[in-house]
C-alpha atoms as a PDB file:
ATOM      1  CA  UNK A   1      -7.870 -29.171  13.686  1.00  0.00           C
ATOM      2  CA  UNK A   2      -9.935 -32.771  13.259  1.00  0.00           C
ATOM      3  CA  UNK A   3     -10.767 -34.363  10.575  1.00  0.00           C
ATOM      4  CA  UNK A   4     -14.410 -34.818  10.096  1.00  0.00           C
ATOM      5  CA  UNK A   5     -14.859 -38.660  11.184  1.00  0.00           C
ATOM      6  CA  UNK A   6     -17.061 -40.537   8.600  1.00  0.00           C
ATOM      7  CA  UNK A   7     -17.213 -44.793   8.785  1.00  0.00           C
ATOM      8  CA  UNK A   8     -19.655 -47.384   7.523  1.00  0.00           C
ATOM      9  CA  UNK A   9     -22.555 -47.965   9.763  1.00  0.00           C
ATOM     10  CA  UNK A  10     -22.353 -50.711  12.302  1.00  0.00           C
ATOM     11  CA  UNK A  11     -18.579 -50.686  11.734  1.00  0.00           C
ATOM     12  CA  UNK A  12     -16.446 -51.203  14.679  1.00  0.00           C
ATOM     13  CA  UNK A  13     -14.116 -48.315  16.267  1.00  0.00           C
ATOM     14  CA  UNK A  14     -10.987 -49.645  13.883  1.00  0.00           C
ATOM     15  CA  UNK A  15      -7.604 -50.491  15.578  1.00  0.00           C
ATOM     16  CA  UNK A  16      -5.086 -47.909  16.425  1.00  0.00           C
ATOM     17  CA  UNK A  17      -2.420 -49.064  14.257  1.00  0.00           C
ATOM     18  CA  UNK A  18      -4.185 -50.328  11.217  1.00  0.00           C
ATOM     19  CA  UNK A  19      -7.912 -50.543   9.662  1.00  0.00           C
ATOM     20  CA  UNK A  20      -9.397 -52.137   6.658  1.00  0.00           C
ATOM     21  CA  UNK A  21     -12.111 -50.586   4.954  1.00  0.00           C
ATOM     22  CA  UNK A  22     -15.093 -52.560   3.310  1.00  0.00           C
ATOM     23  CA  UNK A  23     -18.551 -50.708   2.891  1.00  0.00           C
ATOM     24  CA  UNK A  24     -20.611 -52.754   0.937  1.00  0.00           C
ATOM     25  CA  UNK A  25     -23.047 -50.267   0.579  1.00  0.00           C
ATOM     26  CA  UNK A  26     -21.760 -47.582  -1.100  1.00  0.00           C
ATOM     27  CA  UNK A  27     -20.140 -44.391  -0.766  1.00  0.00           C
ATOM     28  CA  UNK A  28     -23.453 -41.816  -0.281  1.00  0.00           C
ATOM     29  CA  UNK A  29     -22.152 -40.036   1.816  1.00  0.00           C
ATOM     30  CA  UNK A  30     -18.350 -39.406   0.978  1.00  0.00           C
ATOM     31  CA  UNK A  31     -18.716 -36.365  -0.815  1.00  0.00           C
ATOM     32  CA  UNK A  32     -20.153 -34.728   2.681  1.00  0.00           C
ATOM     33  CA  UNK A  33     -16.536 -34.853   3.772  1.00  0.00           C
ATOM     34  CA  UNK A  34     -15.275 -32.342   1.617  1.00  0.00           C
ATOM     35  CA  UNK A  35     -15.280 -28.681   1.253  1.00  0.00           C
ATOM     36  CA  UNK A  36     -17.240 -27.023  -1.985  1.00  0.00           C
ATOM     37  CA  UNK A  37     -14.199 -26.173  -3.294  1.00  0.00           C
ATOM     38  CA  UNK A  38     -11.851 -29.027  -3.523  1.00  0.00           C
ATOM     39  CA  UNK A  39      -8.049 -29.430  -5.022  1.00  0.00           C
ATOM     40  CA  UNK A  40      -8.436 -33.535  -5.680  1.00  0.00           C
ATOM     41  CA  UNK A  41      -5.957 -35.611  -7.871  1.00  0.00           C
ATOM     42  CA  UNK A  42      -5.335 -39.171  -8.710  1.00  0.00           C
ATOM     43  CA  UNK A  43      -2.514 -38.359 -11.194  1.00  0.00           C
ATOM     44  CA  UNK A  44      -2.304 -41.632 -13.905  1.00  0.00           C
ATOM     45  CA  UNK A  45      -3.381 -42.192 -17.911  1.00  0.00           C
ATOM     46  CA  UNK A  46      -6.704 -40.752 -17.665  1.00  0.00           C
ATOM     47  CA  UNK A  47      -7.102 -41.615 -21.218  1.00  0.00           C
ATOM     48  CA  UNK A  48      -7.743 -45.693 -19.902  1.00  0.00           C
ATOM     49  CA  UNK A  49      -8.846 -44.976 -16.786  1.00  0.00           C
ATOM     50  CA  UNK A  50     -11.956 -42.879 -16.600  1.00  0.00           C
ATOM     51  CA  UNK A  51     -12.095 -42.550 -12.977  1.00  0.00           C
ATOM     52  CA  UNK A  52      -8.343 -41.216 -12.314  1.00  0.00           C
ATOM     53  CA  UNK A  53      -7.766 -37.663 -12.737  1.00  0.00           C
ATOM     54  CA  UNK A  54      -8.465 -34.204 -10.998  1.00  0.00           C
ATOM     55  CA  UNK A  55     -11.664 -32.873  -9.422  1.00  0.00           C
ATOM     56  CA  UNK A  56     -12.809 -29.915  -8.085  1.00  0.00           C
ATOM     57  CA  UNK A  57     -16.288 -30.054  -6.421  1.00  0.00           C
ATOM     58  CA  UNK A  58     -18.764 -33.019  -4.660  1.00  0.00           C
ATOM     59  CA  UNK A  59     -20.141 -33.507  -7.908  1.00  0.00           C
ATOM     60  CA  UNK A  60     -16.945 -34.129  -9.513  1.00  0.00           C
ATOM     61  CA  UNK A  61     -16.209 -36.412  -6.569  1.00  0.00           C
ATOM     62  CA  UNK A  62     -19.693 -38.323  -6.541  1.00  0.00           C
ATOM     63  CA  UNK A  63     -18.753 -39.029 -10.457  1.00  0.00           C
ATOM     64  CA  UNK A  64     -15.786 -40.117  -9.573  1.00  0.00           C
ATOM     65  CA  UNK A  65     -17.006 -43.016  -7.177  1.00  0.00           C
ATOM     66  CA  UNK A  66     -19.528 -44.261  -9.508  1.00  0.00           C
ATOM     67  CA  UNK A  67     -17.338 -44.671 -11.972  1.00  0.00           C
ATOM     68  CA  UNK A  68     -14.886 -46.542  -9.727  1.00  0.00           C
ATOM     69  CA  UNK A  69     -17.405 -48.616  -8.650  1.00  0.00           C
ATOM     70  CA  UNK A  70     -18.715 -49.441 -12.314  1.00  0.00           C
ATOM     71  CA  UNK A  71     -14.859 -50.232 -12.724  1.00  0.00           C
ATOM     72  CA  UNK A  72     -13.985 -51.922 -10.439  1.00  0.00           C
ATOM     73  CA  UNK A  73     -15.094 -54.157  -7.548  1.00  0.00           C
ATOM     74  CA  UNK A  74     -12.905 -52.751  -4.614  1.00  0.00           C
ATOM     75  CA  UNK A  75     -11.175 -56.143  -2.697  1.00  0.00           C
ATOM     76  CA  UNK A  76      -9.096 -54.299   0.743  1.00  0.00           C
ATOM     77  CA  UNK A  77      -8.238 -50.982   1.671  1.00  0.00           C
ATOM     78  CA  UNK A  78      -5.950 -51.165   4.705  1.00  0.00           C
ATOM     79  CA  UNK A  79      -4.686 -47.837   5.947  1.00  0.00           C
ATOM     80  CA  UNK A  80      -1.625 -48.998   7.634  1.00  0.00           C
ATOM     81  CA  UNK A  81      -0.563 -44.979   9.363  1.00  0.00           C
ATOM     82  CA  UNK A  82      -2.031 -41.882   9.979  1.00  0.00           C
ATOM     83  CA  UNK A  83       0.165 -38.896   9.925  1.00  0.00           C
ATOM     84  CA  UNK A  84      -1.734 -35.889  11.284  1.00  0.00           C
ATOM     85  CA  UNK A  85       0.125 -32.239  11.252  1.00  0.00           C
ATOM     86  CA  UNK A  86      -2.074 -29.804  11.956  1.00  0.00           C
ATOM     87  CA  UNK A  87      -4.688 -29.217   8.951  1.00  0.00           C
ATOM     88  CA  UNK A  88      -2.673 -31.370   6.530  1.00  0.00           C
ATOM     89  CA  UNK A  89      -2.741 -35.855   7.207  1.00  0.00           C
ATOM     90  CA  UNK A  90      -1.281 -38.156   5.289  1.00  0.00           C
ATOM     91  CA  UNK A  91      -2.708 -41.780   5.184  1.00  0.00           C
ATOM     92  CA  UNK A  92      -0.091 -44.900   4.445  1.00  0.00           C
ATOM     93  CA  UNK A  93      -1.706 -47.895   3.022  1.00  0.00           C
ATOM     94  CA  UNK A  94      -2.665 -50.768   0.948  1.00  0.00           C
ATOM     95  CA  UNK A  95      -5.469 -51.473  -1.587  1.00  0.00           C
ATOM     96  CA  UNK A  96      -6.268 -54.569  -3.671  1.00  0.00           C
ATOM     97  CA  UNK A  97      -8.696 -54.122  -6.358  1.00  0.00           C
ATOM     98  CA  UNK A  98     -10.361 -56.116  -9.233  1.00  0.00           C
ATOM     99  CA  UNK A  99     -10.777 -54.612 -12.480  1.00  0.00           C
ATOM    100  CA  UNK A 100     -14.277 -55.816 -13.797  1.00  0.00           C
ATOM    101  CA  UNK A 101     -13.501 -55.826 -18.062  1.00  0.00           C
ATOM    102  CA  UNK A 102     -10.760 -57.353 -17.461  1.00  0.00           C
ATOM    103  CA  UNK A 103     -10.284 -59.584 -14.073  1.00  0.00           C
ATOM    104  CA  UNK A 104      -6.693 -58.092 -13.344  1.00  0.00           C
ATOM    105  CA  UNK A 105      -6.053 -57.493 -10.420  1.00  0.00           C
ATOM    106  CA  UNK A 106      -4.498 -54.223  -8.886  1.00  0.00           C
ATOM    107  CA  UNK A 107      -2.200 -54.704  -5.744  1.00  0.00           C
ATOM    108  CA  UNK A 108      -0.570 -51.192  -4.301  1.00  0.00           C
ATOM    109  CA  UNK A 109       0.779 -49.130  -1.964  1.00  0.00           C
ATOM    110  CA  UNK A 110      -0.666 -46.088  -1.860  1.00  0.00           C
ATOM    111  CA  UNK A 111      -0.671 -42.178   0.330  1.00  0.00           C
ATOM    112  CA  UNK A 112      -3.169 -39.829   0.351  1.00  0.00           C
ATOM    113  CA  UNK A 113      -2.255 -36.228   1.276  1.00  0.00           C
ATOM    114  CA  UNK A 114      -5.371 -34.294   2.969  1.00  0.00           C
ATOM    115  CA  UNK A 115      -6.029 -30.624   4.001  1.00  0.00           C
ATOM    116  CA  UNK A 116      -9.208 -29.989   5.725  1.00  0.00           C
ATOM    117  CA  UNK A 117     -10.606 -26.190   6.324  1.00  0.00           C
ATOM    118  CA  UNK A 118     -11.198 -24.998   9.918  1.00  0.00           C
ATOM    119  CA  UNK A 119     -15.078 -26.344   9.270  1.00  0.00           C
ATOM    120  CA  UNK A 120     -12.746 -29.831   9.216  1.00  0.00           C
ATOM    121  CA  UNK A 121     -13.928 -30.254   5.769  1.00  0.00           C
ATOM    122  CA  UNK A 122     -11.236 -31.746   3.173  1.00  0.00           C
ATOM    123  CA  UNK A 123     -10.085 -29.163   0.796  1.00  0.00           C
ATOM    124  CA  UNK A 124      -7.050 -31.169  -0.849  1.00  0.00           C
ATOM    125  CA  UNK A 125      -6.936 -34.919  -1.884  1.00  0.00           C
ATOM    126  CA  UNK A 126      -3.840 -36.005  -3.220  1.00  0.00           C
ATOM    127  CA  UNK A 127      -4.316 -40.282  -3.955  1.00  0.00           C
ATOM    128  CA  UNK A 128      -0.694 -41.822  -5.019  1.00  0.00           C
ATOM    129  CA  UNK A 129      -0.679 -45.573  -6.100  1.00  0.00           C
ATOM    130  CA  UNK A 130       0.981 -47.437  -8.692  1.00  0.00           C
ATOM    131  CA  UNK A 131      -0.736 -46.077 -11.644  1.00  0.00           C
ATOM    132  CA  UNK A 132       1.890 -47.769 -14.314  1.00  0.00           C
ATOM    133  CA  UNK A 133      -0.026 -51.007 -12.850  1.00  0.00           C
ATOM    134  CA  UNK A 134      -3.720 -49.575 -12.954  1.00  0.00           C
ATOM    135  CA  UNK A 135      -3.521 -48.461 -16.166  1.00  0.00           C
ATOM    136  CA  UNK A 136      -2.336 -51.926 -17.464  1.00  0.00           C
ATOM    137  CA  UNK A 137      -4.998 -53.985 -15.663  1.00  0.00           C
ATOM    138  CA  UNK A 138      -7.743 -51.712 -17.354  1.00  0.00           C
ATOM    139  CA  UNK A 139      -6.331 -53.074 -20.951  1.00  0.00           C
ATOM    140  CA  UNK A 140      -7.008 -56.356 -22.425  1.00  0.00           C
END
């Protein structure tokens, strides 16, 4: 079952092995990717970090990506592997990320678990990073 394919405009096809994700220009249309329904988690101290924390529906998601972006200005996002089995991928990567109160920076590892519906429209979104370390650059 594919994943619905969504990439910046006038991006180039990325590399098999690894990409790196910059788009300037917002994230519009991310919440198109996923189902109306959706099981969504970026487990961490939600109490510091406004923008961590489950989510259940597009609009859920869309707040969750403008307050990431009002939080932070977002520096690399390599995706390093791709692990597809059937309706459930995993993505192996990288991120580096400023904080903007603060000027820490945020440099991770990080998975995200998927599961996409037979529409190929993500139903689960599991993002793991170090969250010990996000929660510490968000403090003064």
């Amino acid at each position: 079952m594919p994943i619905k394919e969504k990439t910046c405009p006038n991006e180039p096809d990325p590399p098999s092995t690894s990409s790196s994700v910059e788009c300037p220009q917002g994230t519009d249309g991310a919440t198109e990717l996923f189902a109306d329904s959706v099981e969504w988690d970026i487990p961490g101290a939600t109490e510091l970090v406004p923008w961590i924390g489950p989510r259940r529906n597009p609009a859920e998601i869309r707040e969750f990506h403008d307050l990431l972006d009002k939080g932070l200005v977002k520096d690399r996002f390599d995706v390093e592997r791709v692990l597809v089995d059937g309706p459930q991928a995993v993505a192996i990567g990288r991120l580096r990320s400023t904080i903007r109160s603060t000027g820490k920076v945020i440099e991770t590892a990080f998975t995200i678990e998927f599961e996409v519906n037979d529409d190929g429209l993500i139903t689960k979104y599991l993002l793991l990073e170090d969250s010990w370390q996000v929660a510490n650059a968000v403090l003064p």
